[in-house]
PDB file of N, CA and C in Angstrom:
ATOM      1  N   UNK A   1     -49.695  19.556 -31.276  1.00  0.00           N
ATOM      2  CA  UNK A   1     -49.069  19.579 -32.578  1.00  0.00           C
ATOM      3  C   UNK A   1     -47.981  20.658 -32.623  1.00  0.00           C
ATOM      4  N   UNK A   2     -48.059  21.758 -31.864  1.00  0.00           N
ATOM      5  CA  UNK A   2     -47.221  22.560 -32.133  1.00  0.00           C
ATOM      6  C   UNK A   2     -45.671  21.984 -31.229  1.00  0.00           C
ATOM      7  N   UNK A   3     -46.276  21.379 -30.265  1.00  0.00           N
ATOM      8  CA  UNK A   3     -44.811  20.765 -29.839  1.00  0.00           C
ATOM      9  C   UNK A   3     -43.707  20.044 -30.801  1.00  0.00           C
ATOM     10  N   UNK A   4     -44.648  19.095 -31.556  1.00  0.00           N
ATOM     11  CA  UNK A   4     -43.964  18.237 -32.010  1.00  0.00           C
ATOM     12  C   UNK A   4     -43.139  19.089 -33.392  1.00  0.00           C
ATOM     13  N   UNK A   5     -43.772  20.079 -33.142  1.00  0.00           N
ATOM     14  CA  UNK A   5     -43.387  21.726 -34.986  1.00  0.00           C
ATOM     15  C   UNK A   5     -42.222  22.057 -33.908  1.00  0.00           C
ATOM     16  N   UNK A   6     -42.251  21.897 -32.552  1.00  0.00           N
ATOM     17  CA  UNK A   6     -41.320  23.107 -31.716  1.00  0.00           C
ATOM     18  C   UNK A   6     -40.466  22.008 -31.642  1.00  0.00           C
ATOM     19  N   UNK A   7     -40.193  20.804 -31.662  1.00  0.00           N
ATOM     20  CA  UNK A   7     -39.071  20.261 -31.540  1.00  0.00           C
ATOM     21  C   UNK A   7     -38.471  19.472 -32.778  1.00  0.00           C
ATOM     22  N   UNK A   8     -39.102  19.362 -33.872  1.00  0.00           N
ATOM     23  CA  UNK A   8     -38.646  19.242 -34.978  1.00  0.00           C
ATOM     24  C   UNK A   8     -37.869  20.655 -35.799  1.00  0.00           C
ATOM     25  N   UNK A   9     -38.436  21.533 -35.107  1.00  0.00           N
ATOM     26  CA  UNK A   9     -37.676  22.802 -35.462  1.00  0.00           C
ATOM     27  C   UNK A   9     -36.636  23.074 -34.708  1.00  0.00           C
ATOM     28  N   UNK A  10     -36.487  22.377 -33.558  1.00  0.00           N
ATOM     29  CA  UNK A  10     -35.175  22.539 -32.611  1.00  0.00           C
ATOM     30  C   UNK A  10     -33.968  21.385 -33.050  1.00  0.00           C
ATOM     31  N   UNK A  11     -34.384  20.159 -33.554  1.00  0.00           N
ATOM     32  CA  UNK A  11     -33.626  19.132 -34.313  1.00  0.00           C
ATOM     33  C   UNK A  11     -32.664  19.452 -35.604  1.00  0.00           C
ATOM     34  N   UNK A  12     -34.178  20.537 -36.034  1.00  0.00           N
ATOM     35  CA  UNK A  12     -33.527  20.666 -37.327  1.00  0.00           C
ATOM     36  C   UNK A  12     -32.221  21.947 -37.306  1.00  0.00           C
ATOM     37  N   UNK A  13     -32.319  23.045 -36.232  1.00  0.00           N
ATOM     38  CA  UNK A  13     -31.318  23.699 -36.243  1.00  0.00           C
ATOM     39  C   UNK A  13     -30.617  23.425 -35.460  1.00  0.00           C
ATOM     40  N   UNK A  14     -30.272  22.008 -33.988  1.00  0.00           N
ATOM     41  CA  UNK A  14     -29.551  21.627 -33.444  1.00  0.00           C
ATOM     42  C   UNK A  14     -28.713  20.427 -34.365  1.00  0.00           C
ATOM     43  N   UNK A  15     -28.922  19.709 -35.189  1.00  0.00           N
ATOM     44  CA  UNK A  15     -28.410  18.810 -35.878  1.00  0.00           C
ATOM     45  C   UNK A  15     -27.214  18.809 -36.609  1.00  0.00           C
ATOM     46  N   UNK A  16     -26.819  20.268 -37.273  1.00  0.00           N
ATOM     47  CA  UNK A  16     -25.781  20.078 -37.933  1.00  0.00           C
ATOM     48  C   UNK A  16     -25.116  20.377 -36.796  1.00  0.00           C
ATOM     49  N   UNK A  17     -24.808  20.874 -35.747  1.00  0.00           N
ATOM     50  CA  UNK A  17     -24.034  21.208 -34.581  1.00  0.00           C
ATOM     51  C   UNK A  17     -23.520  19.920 -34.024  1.00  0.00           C
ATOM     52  N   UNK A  18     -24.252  19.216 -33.739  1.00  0.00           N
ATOM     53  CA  UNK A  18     -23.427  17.251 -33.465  1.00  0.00           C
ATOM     54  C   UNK A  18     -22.506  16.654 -34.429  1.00  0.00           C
ATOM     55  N   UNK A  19     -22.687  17.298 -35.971  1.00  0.00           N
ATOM     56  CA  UNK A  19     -22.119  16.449 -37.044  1.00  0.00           C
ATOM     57  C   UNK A  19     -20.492  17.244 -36.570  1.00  0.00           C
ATOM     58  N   UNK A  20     -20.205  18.561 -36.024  1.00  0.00           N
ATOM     59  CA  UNK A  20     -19.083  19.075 -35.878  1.00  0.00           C
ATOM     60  C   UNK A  20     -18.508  18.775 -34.378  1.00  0.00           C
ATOM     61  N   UNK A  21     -18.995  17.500 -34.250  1.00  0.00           N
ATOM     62  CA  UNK A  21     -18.501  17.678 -31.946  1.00  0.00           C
ATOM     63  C   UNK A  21     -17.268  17.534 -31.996  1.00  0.00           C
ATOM     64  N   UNK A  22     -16.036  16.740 -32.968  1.00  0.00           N
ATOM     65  CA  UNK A  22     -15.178  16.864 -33.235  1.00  0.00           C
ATOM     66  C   UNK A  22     -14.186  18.168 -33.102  1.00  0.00           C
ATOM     67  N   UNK A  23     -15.202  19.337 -33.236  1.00  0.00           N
ATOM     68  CA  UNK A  23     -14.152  20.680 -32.598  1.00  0.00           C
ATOM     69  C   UNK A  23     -12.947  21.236 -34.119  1.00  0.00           C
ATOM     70  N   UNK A  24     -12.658  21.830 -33.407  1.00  0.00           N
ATOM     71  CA  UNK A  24     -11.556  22.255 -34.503  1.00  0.00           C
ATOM     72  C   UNK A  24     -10.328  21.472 -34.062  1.00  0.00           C
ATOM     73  N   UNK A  25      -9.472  21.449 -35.099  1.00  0.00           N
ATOM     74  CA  UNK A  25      -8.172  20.558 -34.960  1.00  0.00           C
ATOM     75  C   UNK A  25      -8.961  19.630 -35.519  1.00  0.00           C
ATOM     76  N   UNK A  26      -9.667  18.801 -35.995  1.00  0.00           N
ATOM     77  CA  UNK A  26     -10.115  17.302 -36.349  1.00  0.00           C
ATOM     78  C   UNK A  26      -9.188  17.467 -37.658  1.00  0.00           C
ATOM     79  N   UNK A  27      -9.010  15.933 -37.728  1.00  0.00           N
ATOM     80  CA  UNK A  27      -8.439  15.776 -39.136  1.00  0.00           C
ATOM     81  C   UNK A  27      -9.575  15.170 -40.080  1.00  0.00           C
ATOM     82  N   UNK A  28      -9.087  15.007 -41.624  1.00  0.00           N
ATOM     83  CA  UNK A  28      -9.681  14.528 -42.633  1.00  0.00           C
ATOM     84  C   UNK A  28      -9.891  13.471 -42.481  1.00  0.00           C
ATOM     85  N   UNK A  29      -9.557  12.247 -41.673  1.00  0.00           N
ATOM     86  CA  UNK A  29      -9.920  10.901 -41.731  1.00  0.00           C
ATOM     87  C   UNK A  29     -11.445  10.811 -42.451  1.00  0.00           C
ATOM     88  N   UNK A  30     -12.239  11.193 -41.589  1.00  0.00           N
ATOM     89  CA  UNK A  30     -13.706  10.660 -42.090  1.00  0.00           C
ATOM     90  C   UNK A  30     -14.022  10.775 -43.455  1.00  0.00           C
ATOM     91  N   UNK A  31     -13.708  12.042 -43.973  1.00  0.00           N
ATOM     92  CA  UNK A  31     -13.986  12.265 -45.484  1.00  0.00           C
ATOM     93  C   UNK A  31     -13.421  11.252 -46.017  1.00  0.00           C
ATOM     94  N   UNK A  32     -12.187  11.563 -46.047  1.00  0.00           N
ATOM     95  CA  UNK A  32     -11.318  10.969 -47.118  1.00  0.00           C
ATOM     96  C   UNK A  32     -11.766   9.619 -46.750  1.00  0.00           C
ATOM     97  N   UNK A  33     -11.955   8.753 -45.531  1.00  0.00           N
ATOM     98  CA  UNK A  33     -12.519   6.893 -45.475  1.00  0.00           C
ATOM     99  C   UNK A  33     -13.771   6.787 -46.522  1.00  0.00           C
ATOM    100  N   UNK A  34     -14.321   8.179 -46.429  1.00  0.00           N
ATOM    101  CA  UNK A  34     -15.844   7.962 -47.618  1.00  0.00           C
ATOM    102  C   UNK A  34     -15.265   7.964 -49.012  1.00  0.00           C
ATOM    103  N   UNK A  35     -13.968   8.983 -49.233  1.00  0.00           N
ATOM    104  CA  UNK A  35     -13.813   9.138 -50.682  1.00  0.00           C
ATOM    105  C   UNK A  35     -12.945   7.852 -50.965  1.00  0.00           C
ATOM    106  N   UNK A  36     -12.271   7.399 -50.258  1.00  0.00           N
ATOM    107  CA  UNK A  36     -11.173   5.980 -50.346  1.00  0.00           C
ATOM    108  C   UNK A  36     -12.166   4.792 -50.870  1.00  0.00           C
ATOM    109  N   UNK A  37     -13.034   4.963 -50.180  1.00  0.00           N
ATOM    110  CA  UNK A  37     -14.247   3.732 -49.840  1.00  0.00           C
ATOM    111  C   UNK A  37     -14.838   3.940 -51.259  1.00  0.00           C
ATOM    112  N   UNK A  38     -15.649   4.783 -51.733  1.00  0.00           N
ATOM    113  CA  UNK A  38     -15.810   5.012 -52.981  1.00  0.00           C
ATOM    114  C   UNK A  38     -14.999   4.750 -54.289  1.00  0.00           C
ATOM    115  N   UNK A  39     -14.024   5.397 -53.758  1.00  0.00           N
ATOM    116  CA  UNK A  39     -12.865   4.726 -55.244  1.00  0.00           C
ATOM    117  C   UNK A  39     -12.432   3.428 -55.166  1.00  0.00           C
ATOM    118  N   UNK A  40     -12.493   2.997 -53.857  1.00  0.00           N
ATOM    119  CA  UNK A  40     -11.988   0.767 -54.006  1.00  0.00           C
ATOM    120  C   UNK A  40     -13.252   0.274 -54.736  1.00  0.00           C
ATOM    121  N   UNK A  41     -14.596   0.847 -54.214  1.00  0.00           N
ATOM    122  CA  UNK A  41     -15.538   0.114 -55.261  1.00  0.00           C
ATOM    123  C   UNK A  41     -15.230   0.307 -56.517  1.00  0.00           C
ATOM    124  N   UNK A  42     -15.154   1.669 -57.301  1.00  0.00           N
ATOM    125  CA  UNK A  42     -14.850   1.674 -58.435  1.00  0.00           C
ATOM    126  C   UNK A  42     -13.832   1.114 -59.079  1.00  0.00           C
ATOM    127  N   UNK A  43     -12.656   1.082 -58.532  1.00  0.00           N
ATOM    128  CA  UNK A  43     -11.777   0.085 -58.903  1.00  0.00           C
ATOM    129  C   UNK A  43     -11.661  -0.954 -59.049  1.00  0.00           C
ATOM    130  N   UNK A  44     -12.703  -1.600 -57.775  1.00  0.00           N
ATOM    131  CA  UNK A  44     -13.087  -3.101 -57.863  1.00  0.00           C
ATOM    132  C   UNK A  44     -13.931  -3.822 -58.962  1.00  0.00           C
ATOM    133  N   UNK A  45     -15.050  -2.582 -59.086  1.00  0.00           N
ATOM    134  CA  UNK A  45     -15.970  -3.022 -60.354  1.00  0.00           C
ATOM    135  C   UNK A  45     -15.355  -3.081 -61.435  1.00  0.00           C
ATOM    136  N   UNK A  46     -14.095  -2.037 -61.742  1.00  0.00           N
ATOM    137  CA  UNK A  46     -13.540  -2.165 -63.043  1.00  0.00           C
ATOM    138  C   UNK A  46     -12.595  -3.152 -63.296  1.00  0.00           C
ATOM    139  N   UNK A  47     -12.471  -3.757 -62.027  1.00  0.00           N
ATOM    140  CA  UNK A  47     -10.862  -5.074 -62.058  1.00  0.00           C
ATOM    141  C   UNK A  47     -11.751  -6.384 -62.664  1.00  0.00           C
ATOM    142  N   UNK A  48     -13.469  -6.033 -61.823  1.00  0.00           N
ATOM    143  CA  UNK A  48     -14.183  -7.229 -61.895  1.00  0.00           C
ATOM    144  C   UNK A  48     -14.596  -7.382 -63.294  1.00  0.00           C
ATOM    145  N   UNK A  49     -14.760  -6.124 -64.163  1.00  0.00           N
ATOM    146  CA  UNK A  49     -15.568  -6.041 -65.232  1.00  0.00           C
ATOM    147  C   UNK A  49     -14.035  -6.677 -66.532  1.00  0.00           C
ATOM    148  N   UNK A  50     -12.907  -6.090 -66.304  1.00  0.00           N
ATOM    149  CA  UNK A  50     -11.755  -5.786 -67.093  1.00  0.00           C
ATOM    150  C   UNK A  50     -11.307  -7.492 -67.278  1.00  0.00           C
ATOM    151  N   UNK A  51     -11.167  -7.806 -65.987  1.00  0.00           N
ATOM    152  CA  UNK A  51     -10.608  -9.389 -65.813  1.00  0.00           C
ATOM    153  C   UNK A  51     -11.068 -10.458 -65.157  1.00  0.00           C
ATOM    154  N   UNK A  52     -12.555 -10.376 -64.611  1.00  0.00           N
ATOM    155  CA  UNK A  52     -13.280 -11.625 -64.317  1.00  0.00           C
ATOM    156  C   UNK A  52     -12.970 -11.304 -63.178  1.00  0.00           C
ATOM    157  N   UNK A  53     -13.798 -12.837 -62.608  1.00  0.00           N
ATOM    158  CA  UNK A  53     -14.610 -12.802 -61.106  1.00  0.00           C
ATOM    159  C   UNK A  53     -13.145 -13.241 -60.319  1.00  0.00           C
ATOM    160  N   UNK A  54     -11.794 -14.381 -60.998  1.00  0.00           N
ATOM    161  CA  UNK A  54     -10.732 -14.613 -59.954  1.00  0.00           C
ATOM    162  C   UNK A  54     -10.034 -13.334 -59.539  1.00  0.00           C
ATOM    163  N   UNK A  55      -9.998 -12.725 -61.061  1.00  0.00           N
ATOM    164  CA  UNK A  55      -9.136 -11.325 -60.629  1.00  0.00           C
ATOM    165  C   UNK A  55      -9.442 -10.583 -59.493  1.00  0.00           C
ATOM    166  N   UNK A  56     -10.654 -10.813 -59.798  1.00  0.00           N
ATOM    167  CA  UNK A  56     -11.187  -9.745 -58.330  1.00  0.00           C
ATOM    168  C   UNK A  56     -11.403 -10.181 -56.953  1.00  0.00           C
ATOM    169  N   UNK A  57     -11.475 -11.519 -56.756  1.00  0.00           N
ATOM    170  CA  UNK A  57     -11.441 -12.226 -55.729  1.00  0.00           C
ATOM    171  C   UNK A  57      -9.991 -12.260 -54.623  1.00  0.00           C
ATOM    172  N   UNK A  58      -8.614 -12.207 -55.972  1.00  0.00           N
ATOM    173  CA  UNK A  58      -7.533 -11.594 -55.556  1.00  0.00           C
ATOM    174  C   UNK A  58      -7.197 -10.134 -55.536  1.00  0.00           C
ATOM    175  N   UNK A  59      -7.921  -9.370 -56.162  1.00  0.00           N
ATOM    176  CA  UNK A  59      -7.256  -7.887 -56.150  1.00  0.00           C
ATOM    177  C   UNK A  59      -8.111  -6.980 -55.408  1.00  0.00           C
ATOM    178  N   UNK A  60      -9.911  -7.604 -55.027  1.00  0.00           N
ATOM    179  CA  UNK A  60     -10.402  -6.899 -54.148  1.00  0.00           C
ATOM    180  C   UNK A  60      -9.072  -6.442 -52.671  1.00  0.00           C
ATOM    181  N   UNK A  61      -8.904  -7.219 -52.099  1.00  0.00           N
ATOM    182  CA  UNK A  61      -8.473  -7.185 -51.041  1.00  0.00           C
ATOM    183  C   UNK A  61      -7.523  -6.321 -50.959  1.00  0.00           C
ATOM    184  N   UNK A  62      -6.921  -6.447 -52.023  1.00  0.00           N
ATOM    185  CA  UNK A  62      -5.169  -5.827 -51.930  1.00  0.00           C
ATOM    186  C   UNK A  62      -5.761  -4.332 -52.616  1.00  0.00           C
ATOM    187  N   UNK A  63      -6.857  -4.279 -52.903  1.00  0.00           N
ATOM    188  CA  UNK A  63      -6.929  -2.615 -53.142  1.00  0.00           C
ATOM    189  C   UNK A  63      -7.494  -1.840 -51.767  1.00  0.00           C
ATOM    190  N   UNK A  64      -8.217  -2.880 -51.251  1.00  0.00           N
ATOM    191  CA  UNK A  64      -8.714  -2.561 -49.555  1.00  0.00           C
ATOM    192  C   UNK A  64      -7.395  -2.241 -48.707  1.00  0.00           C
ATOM    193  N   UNK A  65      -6.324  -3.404 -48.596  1.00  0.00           N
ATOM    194  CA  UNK A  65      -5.041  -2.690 -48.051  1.00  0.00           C
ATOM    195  C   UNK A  65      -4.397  -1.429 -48.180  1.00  0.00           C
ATOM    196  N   UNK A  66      -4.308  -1.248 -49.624  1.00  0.00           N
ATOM    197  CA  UNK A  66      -3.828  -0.228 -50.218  1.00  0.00           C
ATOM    198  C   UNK A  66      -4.571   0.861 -50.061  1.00  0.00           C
ATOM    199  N   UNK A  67      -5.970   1.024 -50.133  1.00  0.00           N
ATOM    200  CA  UNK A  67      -6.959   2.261 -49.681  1.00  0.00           C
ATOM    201  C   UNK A  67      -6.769   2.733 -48.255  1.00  0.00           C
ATOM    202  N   UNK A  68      -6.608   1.791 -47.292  1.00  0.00           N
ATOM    203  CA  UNK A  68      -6.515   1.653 -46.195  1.00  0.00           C
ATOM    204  C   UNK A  68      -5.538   2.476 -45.580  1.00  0.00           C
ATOM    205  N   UNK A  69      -3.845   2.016 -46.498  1.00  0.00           N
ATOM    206  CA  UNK A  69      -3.173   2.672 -45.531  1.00  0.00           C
ATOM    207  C   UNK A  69      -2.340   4.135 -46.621  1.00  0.00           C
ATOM    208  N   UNK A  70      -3.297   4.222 -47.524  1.00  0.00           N
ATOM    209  CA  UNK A  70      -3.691   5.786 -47.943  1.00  0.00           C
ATOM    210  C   UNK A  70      -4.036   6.402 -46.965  1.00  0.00           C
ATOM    211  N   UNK A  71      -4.877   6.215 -45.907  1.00  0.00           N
ATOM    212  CA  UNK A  71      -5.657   7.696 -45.598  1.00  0.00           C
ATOM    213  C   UNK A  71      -4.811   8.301 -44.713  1.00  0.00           C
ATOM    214  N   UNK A  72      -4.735   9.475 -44.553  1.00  0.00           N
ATOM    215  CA  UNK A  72      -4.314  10.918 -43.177  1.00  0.00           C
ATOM    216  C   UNK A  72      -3.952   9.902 -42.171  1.00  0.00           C
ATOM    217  N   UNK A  73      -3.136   9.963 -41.745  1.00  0.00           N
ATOM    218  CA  UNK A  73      -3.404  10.037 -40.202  1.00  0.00           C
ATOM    219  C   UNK A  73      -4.245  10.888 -38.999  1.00  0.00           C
ATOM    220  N   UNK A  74      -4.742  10.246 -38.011  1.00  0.00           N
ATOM    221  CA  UNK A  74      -5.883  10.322 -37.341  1.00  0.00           C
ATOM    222  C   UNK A  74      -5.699  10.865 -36.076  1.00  0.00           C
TER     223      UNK A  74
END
């Protein structure tokens, strides 16, 4: 039992160290794809809620383009 305490305790302070393998110099891509990604849903729900199910069938997409080529370069 204590192994499994000795390597859950080694996970837990080796873990955030993988989330950074990226190094310094990385850019914002990743965030900002989560915060982009977040605001097309919200936008989408409100296109869907504001003007029905065609509206959104056409404007999903074109807010996906548009989120898309928002982000940082990589």
């Amino acid at each position: 039992m204590r192994y499994l305490y000795a390597l859950l305790l080694g996970l837990a302070v080796w873990g955030p160290a993988f989330a950074n393998a990226e190094g310094a110099g990385g850019s914002y891509r990743g965030i900002a794809s989560l915060y982009y990604t977040l605001m097309w849903g919200i936008l989408c729900y409100g296109l869907y809620d504001t003007f029905g199910k065609t509206a959104f069938y056409v404007g999903a997409p074109i807010l996906a383009v548009i989120t898309y080529l928002m982000l940082p370069p990589g």
